[in-house]
Each structure stands twice: as structure tokens, then as C-alpha cells.
PDB file of N, CA and C in Angstrom:
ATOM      1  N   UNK A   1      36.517 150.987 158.150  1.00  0.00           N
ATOM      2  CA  UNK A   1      36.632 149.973 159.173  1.00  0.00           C
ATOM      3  C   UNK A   1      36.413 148.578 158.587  1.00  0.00           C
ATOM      4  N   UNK A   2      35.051 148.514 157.786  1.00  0.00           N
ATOM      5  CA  UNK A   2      35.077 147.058 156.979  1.00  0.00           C
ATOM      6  C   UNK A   2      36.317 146.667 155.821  1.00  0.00           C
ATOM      7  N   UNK A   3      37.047 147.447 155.720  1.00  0.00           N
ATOM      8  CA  UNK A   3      37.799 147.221 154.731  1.00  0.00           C
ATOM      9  C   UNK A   3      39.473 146.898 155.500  1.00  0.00           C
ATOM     10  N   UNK A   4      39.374 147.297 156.442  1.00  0.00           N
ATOM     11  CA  UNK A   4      40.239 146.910 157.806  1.00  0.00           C
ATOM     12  C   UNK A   4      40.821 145.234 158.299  1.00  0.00           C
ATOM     13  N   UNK A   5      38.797 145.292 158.185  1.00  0.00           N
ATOM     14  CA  UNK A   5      38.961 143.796 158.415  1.00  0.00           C
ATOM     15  C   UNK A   5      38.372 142.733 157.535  1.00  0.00           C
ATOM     16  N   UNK A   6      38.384 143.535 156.608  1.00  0.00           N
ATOM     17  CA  UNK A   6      38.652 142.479 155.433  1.00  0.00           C
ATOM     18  C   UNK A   6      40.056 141.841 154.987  1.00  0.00           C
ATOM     19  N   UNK A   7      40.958 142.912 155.022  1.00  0.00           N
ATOM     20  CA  UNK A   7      42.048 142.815 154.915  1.00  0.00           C
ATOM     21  C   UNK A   7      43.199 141.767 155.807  1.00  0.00           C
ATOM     22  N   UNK A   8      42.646 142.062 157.260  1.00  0.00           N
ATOM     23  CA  UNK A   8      43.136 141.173 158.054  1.00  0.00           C
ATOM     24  C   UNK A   8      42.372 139.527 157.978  1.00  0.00           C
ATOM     25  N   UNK A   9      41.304 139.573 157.739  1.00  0.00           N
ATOM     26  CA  UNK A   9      40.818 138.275 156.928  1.00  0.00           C
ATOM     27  C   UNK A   9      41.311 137.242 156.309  1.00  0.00           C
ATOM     28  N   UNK A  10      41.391 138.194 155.217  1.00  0.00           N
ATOM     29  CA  UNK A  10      42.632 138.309 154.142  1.00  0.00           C
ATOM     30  C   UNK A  10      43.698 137.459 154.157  1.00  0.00           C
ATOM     31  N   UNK A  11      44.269 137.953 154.824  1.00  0.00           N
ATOM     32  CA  UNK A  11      45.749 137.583 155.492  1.00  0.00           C
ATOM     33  C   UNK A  11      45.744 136.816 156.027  1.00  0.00           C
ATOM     34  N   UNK A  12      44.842 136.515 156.668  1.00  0.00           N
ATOM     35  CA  UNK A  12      45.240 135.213 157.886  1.00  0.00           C
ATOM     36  C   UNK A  12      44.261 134.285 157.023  1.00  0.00           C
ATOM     37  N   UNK A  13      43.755 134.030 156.264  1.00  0.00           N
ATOM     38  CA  UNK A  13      43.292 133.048 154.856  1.00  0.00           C
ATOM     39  C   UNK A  13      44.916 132.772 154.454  1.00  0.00           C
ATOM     40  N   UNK A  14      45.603 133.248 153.832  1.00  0.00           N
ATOM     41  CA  UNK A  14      47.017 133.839 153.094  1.00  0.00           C
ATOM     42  C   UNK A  14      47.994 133.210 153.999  1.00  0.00           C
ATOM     43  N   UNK A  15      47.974 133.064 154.880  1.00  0.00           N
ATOM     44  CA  UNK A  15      48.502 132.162 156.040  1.00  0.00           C
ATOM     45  C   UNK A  15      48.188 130.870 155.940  1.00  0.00           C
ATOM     46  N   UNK A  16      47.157 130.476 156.080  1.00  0.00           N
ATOM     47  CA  UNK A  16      46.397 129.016 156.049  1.00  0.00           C
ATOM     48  C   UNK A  16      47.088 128.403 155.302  1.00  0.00           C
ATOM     49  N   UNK A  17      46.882 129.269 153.723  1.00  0.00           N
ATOM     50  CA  UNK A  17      46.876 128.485 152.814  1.00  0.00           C
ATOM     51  C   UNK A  17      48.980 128.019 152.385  1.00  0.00           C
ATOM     52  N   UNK A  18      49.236 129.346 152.660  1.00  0.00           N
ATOM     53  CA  UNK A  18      50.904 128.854 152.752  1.00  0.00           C
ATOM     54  C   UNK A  18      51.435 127.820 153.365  1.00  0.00           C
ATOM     55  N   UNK A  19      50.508 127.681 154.966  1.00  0.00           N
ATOM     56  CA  UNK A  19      51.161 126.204 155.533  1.00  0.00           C
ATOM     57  C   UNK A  19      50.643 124.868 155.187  1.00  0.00           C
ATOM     58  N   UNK A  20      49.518 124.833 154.362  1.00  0.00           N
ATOM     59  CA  UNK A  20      49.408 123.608 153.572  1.00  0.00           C
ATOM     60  C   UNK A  20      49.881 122.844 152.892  1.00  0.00           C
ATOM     61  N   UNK A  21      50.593 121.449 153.458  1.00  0.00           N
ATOM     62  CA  UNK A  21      50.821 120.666 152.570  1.00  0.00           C
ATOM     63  C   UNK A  21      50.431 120.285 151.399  1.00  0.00           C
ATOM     64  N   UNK A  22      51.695 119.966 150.753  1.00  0.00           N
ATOM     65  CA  UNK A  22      51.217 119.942 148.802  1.00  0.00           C
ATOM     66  C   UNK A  22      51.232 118.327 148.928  1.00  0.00           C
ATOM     67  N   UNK A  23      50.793 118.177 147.849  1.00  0.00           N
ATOM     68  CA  UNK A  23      51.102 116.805 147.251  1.00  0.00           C
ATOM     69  C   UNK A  23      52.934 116.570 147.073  1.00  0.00           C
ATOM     70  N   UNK A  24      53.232 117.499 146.572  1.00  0.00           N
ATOM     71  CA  UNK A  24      54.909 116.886 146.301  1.00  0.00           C
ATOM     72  C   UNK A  24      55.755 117.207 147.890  1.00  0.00           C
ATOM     73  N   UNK A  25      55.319 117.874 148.577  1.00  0.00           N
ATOM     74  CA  UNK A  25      56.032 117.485 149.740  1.00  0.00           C
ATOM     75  C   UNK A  25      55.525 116.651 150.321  1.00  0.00           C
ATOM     76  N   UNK A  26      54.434 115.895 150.457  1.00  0.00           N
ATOM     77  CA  UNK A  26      54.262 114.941 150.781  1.00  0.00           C
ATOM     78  C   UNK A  26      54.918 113.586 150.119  1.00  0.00           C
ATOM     79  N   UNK A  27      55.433 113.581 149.217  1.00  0.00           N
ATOM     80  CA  UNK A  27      56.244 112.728 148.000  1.00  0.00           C
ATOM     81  C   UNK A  27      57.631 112.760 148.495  1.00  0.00           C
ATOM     82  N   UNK A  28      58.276 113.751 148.998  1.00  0.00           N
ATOM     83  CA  UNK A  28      59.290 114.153 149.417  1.00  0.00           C
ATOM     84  C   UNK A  28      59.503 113.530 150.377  1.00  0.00           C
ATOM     85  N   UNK A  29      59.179 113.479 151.330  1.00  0.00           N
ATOM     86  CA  UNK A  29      58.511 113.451 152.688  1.00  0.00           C
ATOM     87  C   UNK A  29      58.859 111.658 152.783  1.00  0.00           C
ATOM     88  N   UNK A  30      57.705 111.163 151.883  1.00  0.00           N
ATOM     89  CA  UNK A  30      57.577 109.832 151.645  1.00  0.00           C
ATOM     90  C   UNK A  30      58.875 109.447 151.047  1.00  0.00           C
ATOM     91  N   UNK A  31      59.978 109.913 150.362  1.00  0.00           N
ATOM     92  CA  UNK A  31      61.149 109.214 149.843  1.00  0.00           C
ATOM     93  C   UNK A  31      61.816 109.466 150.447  1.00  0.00           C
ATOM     94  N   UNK A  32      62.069 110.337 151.437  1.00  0.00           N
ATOM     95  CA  UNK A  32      63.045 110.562 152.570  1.00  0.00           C
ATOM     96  C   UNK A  32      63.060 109.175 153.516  1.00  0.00           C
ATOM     97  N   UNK A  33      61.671 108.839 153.671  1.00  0.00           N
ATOM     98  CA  UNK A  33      61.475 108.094 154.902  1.00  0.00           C
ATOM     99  C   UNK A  33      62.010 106.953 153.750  1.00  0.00           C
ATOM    100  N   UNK A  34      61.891 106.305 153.257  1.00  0.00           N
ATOM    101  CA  UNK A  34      62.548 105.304 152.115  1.00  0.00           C
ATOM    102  C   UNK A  34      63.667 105.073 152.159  1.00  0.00           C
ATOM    103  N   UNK A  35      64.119 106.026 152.047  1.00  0.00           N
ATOM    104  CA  UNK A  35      65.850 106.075 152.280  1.00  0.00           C
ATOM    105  C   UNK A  35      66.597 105.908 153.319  1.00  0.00           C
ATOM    106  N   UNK A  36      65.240 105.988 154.515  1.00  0.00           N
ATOM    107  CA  UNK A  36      65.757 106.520 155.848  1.00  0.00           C
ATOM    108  C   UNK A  36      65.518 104.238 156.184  1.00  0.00           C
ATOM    109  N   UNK A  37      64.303 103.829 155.324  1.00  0.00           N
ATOM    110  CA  UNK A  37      64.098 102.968 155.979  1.00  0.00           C
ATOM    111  C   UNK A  37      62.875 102.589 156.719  1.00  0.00           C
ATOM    112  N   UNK A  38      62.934 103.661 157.192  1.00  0.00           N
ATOM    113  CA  UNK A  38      61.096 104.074 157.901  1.00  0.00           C
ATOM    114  C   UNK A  38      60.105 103.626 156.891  1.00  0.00           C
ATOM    115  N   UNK A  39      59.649 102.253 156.862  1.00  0.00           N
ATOM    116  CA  UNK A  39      58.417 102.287 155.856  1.00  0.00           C
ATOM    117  C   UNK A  39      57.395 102.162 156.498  1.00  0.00           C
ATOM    118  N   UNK A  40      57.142 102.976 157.480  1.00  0.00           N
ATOM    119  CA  UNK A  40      55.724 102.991 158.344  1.00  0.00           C
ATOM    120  C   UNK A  40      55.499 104.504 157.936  1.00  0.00           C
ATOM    121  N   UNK A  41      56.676 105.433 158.146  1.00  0.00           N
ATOM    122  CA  UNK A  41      56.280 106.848 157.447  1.00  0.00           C
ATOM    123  C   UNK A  41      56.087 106.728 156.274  1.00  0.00           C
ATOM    124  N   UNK A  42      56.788 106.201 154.957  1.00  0.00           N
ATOM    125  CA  UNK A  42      56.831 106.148 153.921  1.00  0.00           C
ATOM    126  C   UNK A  42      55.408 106.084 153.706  1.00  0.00           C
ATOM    127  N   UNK A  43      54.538 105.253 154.151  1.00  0.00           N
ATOM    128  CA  UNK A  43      53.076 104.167 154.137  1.00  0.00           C
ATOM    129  C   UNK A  43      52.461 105.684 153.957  1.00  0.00           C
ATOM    130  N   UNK A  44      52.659 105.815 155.269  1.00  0.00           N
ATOM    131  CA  UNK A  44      51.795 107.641 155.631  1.00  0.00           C
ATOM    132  C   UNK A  44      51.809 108.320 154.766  1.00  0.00           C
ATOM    133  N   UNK A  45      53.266 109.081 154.397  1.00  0.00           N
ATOM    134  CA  UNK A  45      53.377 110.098 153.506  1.00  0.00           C
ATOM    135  C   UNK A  45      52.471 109.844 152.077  1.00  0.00           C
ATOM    136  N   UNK A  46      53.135 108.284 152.043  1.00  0.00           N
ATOM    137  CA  UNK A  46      52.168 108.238 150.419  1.00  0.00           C
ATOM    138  C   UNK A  46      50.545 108.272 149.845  1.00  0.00           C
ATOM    139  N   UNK A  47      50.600 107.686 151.323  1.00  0.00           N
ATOM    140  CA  UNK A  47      48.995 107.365 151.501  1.00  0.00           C
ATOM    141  C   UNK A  47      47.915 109.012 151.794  1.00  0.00           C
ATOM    142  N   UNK A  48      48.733 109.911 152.341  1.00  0.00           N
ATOM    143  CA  UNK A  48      48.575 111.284 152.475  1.00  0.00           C
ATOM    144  C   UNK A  48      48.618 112.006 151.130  1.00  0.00           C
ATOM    145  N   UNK A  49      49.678 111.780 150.513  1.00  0.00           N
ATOM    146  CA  UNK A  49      49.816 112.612 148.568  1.00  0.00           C
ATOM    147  C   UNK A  49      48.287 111.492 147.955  1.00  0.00           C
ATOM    148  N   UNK A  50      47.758 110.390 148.145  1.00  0.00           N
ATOM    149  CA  UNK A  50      46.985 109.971 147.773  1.00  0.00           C
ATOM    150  C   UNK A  50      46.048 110.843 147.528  1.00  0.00           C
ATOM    151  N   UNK A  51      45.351 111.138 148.674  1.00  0.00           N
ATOM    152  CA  UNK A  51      44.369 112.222 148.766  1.00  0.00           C
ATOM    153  C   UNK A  51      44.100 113.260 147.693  1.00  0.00           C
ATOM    154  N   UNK A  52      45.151 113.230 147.463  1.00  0.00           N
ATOM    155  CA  UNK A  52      45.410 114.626 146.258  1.00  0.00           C
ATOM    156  C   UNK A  52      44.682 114.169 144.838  1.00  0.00           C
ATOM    157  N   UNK A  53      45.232 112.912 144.506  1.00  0.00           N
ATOM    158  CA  UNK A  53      44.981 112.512 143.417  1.00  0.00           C
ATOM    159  C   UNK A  53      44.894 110.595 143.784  1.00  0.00           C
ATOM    160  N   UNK A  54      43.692 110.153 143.711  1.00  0.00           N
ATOM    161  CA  UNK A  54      43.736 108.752 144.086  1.00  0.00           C
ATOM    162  C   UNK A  54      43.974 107.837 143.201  1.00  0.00           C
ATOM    163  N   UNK A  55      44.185 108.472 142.084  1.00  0.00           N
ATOM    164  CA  UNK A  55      44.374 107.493 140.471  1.00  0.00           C
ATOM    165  C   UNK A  55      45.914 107.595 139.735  1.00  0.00           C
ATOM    166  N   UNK A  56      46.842 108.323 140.868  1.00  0.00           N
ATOM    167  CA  UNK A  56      48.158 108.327 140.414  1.00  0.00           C
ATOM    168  C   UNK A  56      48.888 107.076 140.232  1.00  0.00           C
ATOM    169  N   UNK A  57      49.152 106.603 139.078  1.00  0.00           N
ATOM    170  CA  UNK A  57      49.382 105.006 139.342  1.00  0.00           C
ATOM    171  C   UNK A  57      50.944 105.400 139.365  1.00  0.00           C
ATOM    172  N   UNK A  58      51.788 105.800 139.852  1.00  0.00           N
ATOM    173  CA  UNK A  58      52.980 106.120 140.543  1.00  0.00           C
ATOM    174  C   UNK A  58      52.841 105.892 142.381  1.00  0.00           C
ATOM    175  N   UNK A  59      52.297 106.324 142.554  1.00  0.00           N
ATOM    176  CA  UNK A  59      51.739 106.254 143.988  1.00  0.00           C
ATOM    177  C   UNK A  59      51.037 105.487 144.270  1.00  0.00           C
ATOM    178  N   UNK A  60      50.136 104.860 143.801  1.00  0.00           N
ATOM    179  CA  UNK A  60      49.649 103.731 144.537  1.00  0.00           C
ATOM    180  C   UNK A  60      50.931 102.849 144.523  1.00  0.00           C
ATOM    181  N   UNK A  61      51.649 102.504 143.114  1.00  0.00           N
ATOM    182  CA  UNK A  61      52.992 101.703 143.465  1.00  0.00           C
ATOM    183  C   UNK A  61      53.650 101.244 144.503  1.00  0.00           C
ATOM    184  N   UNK A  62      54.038 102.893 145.180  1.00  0.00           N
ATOM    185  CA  UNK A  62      54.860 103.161 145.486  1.00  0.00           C
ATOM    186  C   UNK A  62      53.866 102.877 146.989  1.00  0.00           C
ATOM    187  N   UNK A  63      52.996 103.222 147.235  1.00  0.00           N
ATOM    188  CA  UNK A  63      52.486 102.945 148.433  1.00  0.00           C
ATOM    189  C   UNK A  63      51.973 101.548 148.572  1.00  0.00           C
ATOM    190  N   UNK A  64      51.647 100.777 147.673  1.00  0.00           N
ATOM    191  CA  UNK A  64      51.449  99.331 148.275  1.00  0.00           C
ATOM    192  C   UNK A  64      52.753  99.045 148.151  1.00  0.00           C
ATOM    193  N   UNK A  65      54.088  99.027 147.748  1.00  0.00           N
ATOM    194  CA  UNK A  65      55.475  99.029 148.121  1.00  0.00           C
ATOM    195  C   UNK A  65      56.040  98.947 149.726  1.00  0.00           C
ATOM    196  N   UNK A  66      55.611 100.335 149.865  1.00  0.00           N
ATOM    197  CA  UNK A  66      56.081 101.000 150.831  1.00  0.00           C
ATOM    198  C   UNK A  66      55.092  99.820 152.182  1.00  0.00           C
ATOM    199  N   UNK A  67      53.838  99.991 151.960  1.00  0.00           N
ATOM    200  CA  UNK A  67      53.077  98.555 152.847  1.00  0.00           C
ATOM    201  C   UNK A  67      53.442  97.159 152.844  1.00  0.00           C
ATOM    202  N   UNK A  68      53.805  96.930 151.589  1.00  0.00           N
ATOM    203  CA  UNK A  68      54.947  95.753 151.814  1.00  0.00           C
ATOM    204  C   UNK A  68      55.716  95.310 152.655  1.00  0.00           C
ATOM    205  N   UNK A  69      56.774  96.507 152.548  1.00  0.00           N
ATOM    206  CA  UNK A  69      57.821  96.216 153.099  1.00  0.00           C
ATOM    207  C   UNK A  69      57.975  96.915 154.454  1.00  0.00           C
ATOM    208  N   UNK A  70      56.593  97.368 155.098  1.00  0.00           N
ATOM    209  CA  UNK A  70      56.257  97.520 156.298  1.00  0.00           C
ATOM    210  C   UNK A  70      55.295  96.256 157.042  1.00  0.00           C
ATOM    211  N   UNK A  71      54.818  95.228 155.766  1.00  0.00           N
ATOM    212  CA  UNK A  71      54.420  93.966 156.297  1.00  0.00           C
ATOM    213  C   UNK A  71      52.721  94.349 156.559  1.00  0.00           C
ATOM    214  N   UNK A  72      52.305  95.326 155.970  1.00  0.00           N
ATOM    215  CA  UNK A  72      51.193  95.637 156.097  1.00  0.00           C
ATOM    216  C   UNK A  72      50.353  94.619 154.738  1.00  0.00           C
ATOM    217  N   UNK A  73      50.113  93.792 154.566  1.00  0.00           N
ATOM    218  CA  UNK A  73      50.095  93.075 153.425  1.00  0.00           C
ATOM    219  C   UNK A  73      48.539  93.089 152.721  1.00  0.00           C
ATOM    220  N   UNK A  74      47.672  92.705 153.238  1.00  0.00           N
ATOM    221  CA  UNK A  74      46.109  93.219 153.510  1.00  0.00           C
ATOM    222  C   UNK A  74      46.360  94.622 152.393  1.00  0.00           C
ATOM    223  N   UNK A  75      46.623  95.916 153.048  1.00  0.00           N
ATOM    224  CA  UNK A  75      46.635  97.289 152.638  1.00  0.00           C
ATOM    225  C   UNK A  75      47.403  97.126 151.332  1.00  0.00           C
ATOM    226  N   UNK A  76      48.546  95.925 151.560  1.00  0.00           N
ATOM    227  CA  UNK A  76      49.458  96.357 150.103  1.00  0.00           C
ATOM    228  C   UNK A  76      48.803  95.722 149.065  1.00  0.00           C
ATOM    229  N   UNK A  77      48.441  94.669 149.193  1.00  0.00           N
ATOM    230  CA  UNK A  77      47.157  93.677 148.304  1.00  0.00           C
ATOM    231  C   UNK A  77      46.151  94.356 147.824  1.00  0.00           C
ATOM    232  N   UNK A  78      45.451  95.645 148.605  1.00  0.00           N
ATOM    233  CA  UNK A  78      44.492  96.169 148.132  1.00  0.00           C
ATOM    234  C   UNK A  78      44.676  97.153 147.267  1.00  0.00           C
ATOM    235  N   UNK A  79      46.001  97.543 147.763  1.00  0.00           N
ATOM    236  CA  UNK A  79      46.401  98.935 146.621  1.00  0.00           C
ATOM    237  C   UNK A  79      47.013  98.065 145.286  1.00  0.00           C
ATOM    238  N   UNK A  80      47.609  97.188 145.249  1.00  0.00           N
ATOM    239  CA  UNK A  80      48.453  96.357 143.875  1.00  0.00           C
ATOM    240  C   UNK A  80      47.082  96.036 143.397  1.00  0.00           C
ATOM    241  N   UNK A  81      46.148  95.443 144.059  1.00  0.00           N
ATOM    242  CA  UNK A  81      44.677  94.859 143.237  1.00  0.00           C
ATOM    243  C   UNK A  81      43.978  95.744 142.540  1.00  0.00           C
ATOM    244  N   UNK A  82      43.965  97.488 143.082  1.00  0.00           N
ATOM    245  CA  UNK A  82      43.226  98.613 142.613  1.00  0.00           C
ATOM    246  C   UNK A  82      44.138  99.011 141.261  1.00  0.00           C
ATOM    247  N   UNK A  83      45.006  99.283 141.505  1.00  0.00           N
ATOM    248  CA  UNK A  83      46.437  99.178 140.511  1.00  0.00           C
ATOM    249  C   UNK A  83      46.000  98.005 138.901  1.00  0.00           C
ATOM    250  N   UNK A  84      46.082  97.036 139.053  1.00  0.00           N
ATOM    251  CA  UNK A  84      45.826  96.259 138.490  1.00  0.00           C
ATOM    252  C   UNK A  84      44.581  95.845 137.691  1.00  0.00           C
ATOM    253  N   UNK A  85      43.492  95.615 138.678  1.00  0.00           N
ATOM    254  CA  UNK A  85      42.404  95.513 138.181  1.00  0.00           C
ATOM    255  C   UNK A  85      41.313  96.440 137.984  1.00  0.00           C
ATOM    256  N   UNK A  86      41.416  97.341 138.778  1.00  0.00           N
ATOM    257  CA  UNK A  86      40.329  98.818 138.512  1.00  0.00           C
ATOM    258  C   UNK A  86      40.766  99.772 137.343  1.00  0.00           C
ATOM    259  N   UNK A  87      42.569 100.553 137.453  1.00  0.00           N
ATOM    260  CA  UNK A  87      43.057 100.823 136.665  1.00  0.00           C
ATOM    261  C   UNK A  87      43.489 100.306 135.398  1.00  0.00           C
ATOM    262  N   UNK A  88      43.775  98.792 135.918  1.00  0.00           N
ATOM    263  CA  UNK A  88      44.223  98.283 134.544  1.00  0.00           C
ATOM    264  C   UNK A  88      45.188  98.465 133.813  1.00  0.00           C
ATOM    265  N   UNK A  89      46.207  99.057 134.626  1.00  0.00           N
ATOM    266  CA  UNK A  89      47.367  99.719 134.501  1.00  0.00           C
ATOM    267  C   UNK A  89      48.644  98.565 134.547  1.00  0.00           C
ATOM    268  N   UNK A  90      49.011  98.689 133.526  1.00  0.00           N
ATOM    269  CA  UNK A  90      50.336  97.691 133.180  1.00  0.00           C
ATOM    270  C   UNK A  90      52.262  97.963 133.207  1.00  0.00           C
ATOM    271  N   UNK A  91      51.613  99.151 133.826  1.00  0.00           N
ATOM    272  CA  UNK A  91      53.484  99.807 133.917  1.00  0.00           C
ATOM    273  C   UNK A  91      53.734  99.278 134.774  1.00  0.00           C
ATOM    274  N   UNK A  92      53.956  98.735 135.924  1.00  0.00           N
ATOM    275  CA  UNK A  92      54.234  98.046 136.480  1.00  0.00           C
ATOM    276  C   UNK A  92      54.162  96.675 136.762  1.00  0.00           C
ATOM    277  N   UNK A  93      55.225  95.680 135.701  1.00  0.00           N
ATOM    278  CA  UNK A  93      54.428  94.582 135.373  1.00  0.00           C
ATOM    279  C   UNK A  93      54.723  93.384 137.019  1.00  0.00           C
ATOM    280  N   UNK A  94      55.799  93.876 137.982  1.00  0.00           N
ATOM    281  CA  UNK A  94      56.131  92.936 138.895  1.00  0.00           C
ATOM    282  C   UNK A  94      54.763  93.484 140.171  1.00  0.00           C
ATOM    283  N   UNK A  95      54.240  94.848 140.039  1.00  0.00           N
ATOM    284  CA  UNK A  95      53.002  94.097 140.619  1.00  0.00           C
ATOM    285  C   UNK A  95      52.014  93.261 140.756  1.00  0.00           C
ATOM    286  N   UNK A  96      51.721  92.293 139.637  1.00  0.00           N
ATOM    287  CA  UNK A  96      51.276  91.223 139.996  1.00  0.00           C
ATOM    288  C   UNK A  96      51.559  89.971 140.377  1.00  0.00           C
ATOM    289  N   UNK A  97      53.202  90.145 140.478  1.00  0.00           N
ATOM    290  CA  UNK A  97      54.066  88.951 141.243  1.00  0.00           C
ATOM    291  C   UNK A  97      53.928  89.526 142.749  1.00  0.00           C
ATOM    292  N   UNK A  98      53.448  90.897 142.760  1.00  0.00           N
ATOM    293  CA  UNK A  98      53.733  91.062 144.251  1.00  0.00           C
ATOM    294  C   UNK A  98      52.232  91.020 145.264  1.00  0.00           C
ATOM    295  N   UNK A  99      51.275  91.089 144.109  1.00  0.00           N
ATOM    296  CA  UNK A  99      50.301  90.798 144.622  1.00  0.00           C
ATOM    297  C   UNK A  99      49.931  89.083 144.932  1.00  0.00           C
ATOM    298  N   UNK A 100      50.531  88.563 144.088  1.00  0.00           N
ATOM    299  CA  UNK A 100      50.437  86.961 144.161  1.00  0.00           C
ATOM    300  C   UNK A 100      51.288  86.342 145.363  1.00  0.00           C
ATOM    301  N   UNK A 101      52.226  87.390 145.873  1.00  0.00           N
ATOM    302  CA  UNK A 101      52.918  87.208 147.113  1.00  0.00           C
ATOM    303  C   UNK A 101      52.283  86.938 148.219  1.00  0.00           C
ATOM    304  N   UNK A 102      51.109  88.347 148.163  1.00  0.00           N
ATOM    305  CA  UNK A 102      50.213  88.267 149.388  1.00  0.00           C
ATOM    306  C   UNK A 102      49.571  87.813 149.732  1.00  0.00           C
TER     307      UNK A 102
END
């Protein structure tokens, strides 16, 4: 009997975990809406794959981008500034024209 319902446990754990969003569909997700235009989803999606990994300097990019050009400017300033000055990260050299925007 305990092994019954362990099993069904089990399974419905095995469930959970299948409908969990990943990081790359959330990426997905976020370039769809890009394309679509939607940069209020875009904001979301990216800001959601964040979670995953908060030091992806692809994604923060792409999400103070995406706040940009949703006019969220505050949020996009803070992510180009973390980008920049915490990371110190230089692949992206027109983020600091875009932070000087804000």
C-alpha cells in the first residue's frame, strides 16, 4: 500500500516538474514578443529567464532593451548601469550611449 502511494507521489511530482518553465522558453517567449512588437511582454519574459540566472549579460541587454523601448526608462537605466558597472561587462559597447540616454 505504501509503495502505491509513493508511486502516485511520484508522478504527480513528474508532472509539476514537466510544466515548468525553463529559462529558454522563457527567451523564446521574450523574442517572439520582439518581433511581435509587444515590448511590455518582451520586458516580462526577459525579466522572468532573469531569475534563472541574474548575471547573464545577454539578458540583462536584452531586457534593459526591451524596457527601453517600452519607455520604462528608470528599469532600463538600472539594468544598463548593473550591466556596466557591477559586471563590468564591455560587450556591449552602445550600452553606455543608452544609458546616457536615460
Amino acid at each position: 500500500m505504501k509503495i502505491k502511494y509513493f508511486y502516485l507521489t511520484l508522478f504527480c511530482f513528474m508532472q509539476l516538474w514537466s510544466q515548468a518553465q525553463s529559462k529558454k522558453a522563457f527567451v523564446q517567449e521574450a523574442e517572439k514578443a520582439l518581433t511581435e512588437r509587444n515590448f511590455h511582454g518582451a520586458l516580462v519574459y526577459f525579466d522572468e529567464a532573469l531569475k534563472f540566472d541574474k548575471n547573464d549579460v545577454e539578458l540583462i541587454y536584452k531586457t534593459a532593451d526591451a524596457a527601453r523601448q517600452y519607455n520604462a526608462y528608470g528599469f532600463a537605466a538600472s539594468k544598463y548601469a548593473y550591466l556596466i558597472d557591477t559586471l563590468k561587462n564591455n560587450t556591449y559597447p552602445d550600452a553606455i550611449y543608452r544609458l546616457g540616454e536615460m
